[in-house]
Protein backbone atom coordinates (compact mmCIF):
# COMPACT_ATOMS: atom_id res chain seq x y z
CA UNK A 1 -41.54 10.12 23.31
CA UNK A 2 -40.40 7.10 24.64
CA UNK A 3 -37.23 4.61 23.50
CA UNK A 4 -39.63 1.75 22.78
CA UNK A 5 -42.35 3.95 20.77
CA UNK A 6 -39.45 5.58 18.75
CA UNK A 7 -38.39 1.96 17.80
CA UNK A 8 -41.86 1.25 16.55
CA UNK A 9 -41.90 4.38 14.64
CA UNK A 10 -38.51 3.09 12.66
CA UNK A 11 -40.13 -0.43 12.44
CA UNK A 12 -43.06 1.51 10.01
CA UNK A 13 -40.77 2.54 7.21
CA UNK A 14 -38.89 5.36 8.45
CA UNK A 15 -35.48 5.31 7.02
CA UNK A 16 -33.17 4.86 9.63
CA UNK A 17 -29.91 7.04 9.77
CA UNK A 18 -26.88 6.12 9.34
CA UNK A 19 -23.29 6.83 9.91
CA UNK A 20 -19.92 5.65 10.24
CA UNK A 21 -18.19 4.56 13.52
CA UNK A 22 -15.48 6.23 14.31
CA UNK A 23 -14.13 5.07 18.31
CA UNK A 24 -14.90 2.09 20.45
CA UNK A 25 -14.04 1.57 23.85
CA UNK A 26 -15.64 -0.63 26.48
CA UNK A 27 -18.64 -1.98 24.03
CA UNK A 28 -20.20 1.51 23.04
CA UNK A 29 -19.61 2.67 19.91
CA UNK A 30 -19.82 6.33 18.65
CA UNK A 31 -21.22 7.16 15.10
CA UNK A 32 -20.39 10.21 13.45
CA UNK A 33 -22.96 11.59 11.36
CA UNK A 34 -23.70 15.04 9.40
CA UNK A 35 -25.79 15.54 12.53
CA UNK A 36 -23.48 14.95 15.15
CA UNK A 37 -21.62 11.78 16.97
CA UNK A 38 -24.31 9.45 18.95
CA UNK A 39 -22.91 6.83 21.75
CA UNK A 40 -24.13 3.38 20.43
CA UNK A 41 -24.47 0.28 22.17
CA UNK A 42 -24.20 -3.18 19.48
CA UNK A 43 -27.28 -4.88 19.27
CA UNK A 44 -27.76 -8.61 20.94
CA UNK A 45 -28.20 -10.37 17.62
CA UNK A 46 -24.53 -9.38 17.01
CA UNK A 47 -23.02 -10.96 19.77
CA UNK A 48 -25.12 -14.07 19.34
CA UNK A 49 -23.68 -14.36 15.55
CA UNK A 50 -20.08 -13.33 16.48
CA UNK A 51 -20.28 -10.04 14.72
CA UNK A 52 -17.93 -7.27 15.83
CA UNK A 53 -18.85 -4.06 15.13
CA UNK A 54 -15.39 -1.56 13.84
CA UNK A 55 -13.94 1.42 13.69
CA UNK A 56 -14.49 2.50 9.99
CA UNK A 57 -17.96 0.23 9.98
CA UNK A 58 -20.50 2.41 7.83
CA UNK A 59 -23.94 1.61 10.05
CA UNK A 60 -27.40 2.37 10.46
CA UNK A 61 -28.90 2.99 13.77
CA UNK A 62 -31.72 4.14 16.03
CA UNK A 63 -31.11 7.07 18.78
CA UNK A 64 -33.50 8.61 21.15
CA UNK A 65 -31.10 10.97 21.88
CA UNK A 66 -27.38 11.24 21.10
CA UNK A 67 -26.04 8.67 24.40
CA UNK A 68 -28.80 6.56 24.11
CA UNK A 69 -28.11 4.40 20.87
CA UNK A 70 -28.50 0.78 18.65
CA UNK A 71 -26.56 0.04 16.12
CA UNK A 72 -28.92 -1.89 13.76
CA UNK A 73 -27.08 -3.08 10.97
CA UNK A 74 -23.53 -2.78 9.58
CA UNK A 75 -22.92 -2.59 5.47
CA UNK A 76 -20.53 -4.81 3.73
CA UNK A 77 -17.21 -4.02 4.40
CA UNK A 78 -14.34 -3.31 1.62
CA UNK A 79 -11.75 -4.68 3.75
CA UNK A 80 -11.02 -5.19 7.63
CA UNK A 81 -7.76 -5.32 9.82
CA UNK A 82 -7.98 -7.99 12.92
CA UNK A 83 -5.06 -6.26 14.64
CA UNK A 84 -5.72 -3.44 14.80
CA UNK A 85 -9.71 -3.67 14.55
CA UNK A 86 -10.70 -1.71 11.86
CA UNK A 87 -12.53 -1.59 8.43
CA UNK A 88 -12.83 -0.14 5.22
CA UNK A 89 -9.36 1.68 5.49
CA UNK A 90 -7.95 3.40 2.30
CA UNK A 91 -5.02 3.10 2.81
CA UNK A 92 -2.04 2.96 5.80
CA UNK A 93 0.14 4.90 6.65
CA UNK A 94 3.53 2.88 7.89
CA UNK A 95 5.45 4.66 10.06
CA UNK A 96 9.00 4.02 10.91
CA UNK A 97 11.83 6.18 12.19
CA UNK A 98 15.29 6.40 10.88
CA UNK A 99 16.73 5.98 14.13
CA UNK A 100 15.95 5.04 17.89
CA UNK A 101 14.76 2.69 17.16
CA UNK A 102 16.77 1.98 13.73
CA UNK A 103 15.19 1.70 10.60
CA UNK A 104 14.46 -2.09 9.56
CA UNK A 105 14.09 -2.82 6.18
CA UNK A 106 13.03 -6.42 6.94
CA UNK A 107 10.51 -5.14 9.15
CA UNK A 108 9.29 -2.27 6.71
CA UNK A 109 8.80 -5.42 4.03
CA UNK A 110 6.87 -7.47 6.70
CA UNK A 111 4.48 -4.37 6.98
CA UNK A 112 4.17 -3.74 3.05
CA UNK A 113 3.41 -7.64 2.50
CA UNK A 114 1.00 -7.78 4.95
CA UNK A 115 -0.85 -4.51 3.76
CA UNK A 116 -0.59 -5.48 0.33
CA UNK A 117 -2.59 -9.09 1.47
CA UNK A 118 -5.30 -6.88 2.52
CA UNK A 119 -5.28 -5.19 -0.71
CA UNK A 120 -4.80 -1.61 1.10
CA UNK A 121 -2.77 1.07 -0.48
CA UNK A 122 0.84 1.48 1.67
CA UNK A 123 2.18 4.96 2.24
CA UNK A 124 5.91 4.95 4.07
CA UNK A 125 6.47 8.11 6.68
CA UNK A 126 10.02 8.04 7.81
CA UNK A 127 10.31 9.83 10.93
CA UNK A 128 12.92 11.36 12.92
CA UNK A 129 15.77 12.29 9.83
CA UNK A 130 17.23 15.15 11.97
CA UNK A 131 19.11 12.49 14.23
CA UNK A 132 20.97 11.69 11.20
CA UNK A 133 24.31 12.55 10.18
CA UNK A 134 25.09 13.56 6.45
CA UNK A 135 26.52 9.64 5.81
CA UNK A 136 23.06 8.09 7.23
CA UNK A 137 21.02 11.04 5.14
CA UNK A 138 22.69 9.80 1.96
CA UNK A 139 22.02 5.91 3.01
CA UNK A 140 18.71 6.40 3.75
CA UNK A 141 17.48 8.53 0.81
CA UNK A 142 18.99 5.78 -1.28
CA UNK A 143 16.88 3.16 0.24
CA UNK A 144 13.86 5.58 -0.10
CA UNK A 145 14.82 5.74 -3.88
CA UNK A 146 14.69 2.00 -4.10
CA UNK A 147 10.83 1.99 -2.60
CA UNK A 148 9.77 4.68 -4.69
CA UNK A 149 11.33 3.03 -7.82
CA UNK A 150 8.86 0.32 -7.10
CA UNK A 151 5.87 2.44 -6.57
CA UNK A 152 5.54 3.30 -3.12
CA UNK A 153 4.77 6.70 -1.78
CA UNK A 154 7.06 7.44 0.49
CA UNK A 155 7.99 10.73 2.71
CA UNK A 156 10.83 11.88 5.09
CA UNK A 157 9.83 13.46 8.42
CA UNK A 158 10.80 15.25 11.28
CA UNK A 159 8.27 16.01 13.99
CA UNK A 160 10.86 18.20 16.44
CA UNK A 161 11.26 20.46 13.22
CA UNK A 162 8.28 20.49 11.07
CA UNK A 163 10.08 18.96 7.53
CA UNK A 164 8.14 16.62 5.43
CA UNK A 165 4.88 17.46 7.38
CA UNK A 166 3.31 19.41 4.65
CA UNK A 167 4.29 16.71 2.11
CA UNK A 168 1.78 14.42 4.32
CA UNK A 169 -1.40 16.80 4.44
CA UNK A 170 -2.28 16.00 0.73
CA UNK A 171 -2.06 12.13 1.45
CA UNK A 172 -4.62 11.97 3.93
CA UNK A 173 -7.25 13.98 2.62
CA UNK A 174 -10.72 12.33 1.48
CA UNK A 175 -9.24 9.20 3.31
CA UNK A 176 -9.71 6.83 5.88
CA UNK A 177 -6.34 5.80 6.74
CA UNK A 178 -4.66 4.00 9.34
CA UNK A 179 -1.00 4.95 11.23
CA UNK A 180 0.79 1.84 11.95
CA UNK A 181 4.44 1.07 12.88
CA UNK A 182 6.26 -0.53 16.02
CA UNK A 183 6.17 1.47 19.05
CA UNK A 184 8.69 4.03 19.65
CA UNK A 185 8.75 5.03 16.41
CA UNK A 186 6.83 8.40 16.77
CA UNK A 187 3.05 7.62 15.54
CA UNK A 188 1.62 9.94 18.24
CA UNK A 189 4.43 12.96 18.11
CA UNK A 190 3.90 12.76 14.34
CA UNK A 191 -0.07 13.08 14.09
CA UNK A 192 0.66 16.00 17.07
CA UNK A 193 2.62 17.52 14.82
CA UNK A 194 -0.37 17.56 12.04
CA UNK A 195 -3.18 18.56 14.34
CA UNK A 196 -1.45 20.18 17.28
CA UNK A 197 -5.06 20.32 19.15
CA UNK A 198 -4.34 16.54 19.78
CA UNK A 199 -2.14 16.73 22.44
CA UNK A 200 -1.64 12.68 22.16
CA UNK A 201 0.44 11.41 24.69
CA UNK A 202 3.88 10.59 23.67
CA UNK A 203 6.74 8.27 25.62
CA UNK A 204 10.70 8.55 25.77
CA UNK A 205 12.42 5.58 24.34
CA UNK A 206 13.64 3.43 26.38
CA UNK A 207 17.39 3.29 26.14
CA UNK A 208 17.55 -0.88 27.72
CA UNK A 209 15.03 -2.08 24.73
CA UNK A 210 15.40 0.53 22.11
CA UNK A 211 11.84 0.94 21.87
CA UNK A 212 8.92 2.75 22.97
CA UNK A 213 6.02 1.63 25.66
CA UNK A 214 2.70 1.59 23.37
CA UNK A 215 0.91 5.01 24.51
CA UNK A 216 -2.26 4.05 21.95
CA UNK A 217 -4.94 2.41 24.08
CA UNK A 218 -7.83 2.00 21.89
CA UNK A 219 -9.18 2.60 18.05
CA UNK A 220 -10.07 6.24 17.25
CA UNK A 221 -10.84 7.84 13.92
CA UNK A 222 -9.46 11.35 14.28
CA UNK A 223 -10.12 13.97 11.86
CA UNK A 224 -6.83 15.66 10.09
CA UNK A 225 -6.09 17.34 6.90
CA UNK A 226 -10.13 17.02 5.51
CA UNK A 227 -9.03 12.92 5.93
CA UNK A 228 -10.41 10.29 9.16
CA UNK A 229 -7.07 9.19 10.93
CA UNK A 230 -7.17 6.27 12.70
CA UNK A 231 -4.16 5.72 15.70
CA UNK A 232 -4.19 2.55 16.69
CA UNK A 233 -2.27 0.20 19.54
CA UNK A 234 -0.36 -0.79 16.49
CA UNK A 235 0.24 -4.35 14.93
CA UNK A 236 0.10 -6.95 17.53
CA UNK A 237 0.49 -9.73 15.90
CA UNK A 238 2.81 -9.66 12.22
CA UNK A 239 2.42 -13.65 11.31
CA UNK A 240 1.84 -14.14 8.06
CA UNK A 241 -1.06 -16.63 9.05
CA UNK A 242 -3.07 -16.52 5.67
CA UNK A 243 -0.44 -15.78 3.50
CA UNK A 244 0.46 -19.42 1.38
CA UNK A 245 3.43 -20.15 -0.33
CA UNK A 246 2.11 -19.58 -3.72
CA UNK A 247 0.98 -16.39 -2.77
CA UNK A 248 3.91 -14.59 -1.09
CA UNK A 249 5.42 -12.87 -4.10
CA UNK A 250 2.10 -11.33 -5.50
CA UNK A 251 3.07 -8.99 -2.14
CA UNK A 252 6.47 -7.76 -4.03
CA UNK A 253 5.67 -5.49 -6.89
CA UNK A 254 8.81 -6.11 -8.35
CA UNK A 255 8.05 -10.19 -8.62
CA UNK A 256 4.77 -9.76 -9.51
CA UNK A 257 5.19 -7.76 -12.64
CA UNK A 258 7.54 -10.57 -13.81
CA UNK A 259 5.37 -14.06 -12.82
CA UNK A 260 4.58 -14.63 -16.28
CA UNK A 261 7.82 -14.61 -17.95
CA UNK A 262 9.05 -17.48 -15.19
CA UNK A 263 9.19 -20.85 -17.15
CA UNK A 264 6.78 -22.82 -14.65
CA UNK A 265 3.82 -21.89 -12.78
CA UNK A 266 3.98 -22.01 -9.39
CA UNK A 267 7.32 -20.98 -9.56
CA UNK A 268 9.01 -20.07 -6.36
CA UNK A 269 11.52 -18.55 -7.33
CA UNK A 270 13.94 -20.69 -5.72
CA UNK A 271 16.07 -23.31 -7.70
CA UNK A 272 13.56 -23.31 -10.64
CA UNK A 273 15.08 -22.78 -14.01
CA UNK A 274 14.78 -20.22 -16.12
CA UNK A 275 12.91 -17.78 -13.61
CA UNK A 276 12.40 -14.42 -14.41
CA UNK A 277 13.21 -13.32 -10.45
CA UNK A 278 16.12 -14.56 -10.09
CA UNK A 279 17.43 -13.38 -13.57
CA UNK A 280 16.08 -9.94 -12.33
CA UNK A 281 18.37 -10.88 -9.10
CA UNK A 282 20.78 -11.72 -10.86
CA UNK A 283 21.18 -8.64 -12.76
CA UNK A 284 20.38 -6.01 -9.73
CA UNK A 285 16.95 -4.81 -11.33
CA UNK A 286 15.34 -6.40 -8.06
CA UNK A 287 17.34 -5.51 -4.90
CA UNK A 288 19.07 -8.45 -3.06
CA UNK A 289 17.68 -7.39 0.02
CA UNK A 290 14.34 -7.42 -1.13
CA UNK A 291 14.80 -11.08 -2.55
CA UNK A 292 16.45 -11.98 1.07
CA UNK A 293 13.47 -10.98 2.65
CA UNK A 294 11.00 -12.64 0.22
CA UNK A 295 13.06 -15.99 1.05
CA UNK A 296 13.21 -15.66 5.14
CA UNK A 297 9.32 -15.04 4.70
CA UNK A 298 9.09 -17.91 2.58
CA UNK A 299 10.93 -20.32 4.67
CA UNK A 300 8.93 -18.85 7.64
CA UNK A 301 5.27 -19.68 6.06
CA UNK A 302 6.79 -23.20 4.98
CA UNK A 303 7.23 -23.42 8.59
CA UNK A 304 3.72 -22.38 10.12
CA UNK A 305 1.92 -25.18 11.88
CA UNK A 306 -0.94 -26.06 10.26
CA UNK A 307 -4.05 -24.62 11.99
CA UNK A 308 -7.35 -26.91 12.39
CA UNK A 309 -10.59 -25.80 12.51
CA UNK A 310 -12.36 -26.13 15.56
């Protein structure tokens, strides 16, 4: 039977299967489906409307045969991620390492804000705990206590020796989630350590930048632990470009549960009277550092250029 004849067929009423995409590279996309994965090319009218197919797009397409594919239509989305490219995630997994490189707090909040704009559920892997001593132990299981207090899952890990992995298993199953973090921070030695099959290529750090080269190249959905798993490239770009002003403490738990009880809407949380924040501050119920950071990303949005449509 020929392509062109099988596309008639579909045109009659046949219901057309469908499937989710789970890699991209190089403009074919492959669908996984209780049948199989089928290579799938986008079809024309996509480009022509600016329509990018994703990893994590639930489709329907046609296949003669499973390298010879269109993707026909893709369903309404529950969310999407520009950078990294990907849609309808459950949730993602941040990844950061206690040391080499160092573990950021600021940088861990920049994550969890922009995650929590996308309304996706943050989990927090910390990787690499056997390079600390007993004093750096204590420090950071303190500052894991602080997260959790506000409602973050949140797991200590160490690849080389196997702790924390099992605690991770139970998170990913039934889930599309995606592993982000800055490079270096052991993304690909971690999700080794939970499917060992993978044999993803990891990198040394390098001891001049204190980071690692990025070693993801593209968008996969990998299966692990009954869950889809995708490793990306990582984060390219961690602007808070349509975040406003107004908006930016919705992203901290621990302000938003207290909005109401500020005297003024709109408040900032800045030098407005009697604001519930600050009182919360004040009395240590909300973490200083966690205000700091909810202040340098406030001054930093006041200070985005304004963008223009072109």
């Amino acid at each position: 039977m020929s392509f062109h004849f099988f596309l008639m067929i579909i045109k009659k009423g046949d219901a057309m299967p469908d499937g989710k995409i789970i890699k991209a590279i190089s403009g074919f996309y492959y669908v996984k489906t209780d049948d199989g994965i089928f290579q799938c090319r986008g079809r024309g009218v996509f480009r022509k409307n600016k329509i990018n197919p994703l990893v994590g797009d639930n489709v329907e397409f046609i296949a003669e045969n499973r390298h010879e594919g269109y993707i026909l239509d893709i369903k309404e989305r529950e969310n999407e991620l520009f950078r990294p490219p990907i849609a309808n995630v459950d949730q993602a997994i941040l990844i950061f390492s206690a040391k080499n490189p160092d573990f950021n707090t600021m940088l861990l909040d920049r994550f969890l804000v922009l995650i929590e704009a996308n309304h996706i559920r943050p989990v927090i892997i910390i990787t690499k705990i056997d390079l600390l001593n007993e004093r750096e132990l204590i420090n950071m299981e303190n500052i894991v206590s602080d997260y959790k207090q506000l409602g973050y899952e949140v797991a200590l890990t160490s690849s080389t020796k196997g702790e924390g992995i099992q605690q991770i298993l139970p998170i990913l199953k039934n889930r599309i989630s995606v592993f982000a973090g800055q490079s270096g921070v052991g993304k690909s030695s971690l999700l080794n350590a939970l499917r060992p099959d993978l044999k993803l290529e990891t990198n040394v750090i390098s001891k001049h930048l204190g980071r690692g080269k990025h070693t993801t190249r593209h968008v996969e959905l990998l299966e692990i632990a009954g869950g889809l798993v995708a490793d990306t490239p990582g984060f390219s770009s961690l602007e808070f470009k349509n975040i406003e002003v107004e908006e930016l403490s919705y992203f901290f738990p621990e302000m938003k549960e207290r909005i109401n009880n500020c005297k003024f809407r709109g408040c900032l949380h800045l030098k407005e009277p009697v604001c519930a924040v600050k009182e919360a501050v004040k009395n240590g119920v909300i973490k200083d550092y966690r205000y700091q950071h909810y202040l340098s990303f406030l001054e930093e949005i006041r200070q985005r250029k304004p963008r223009y449509e072109k």
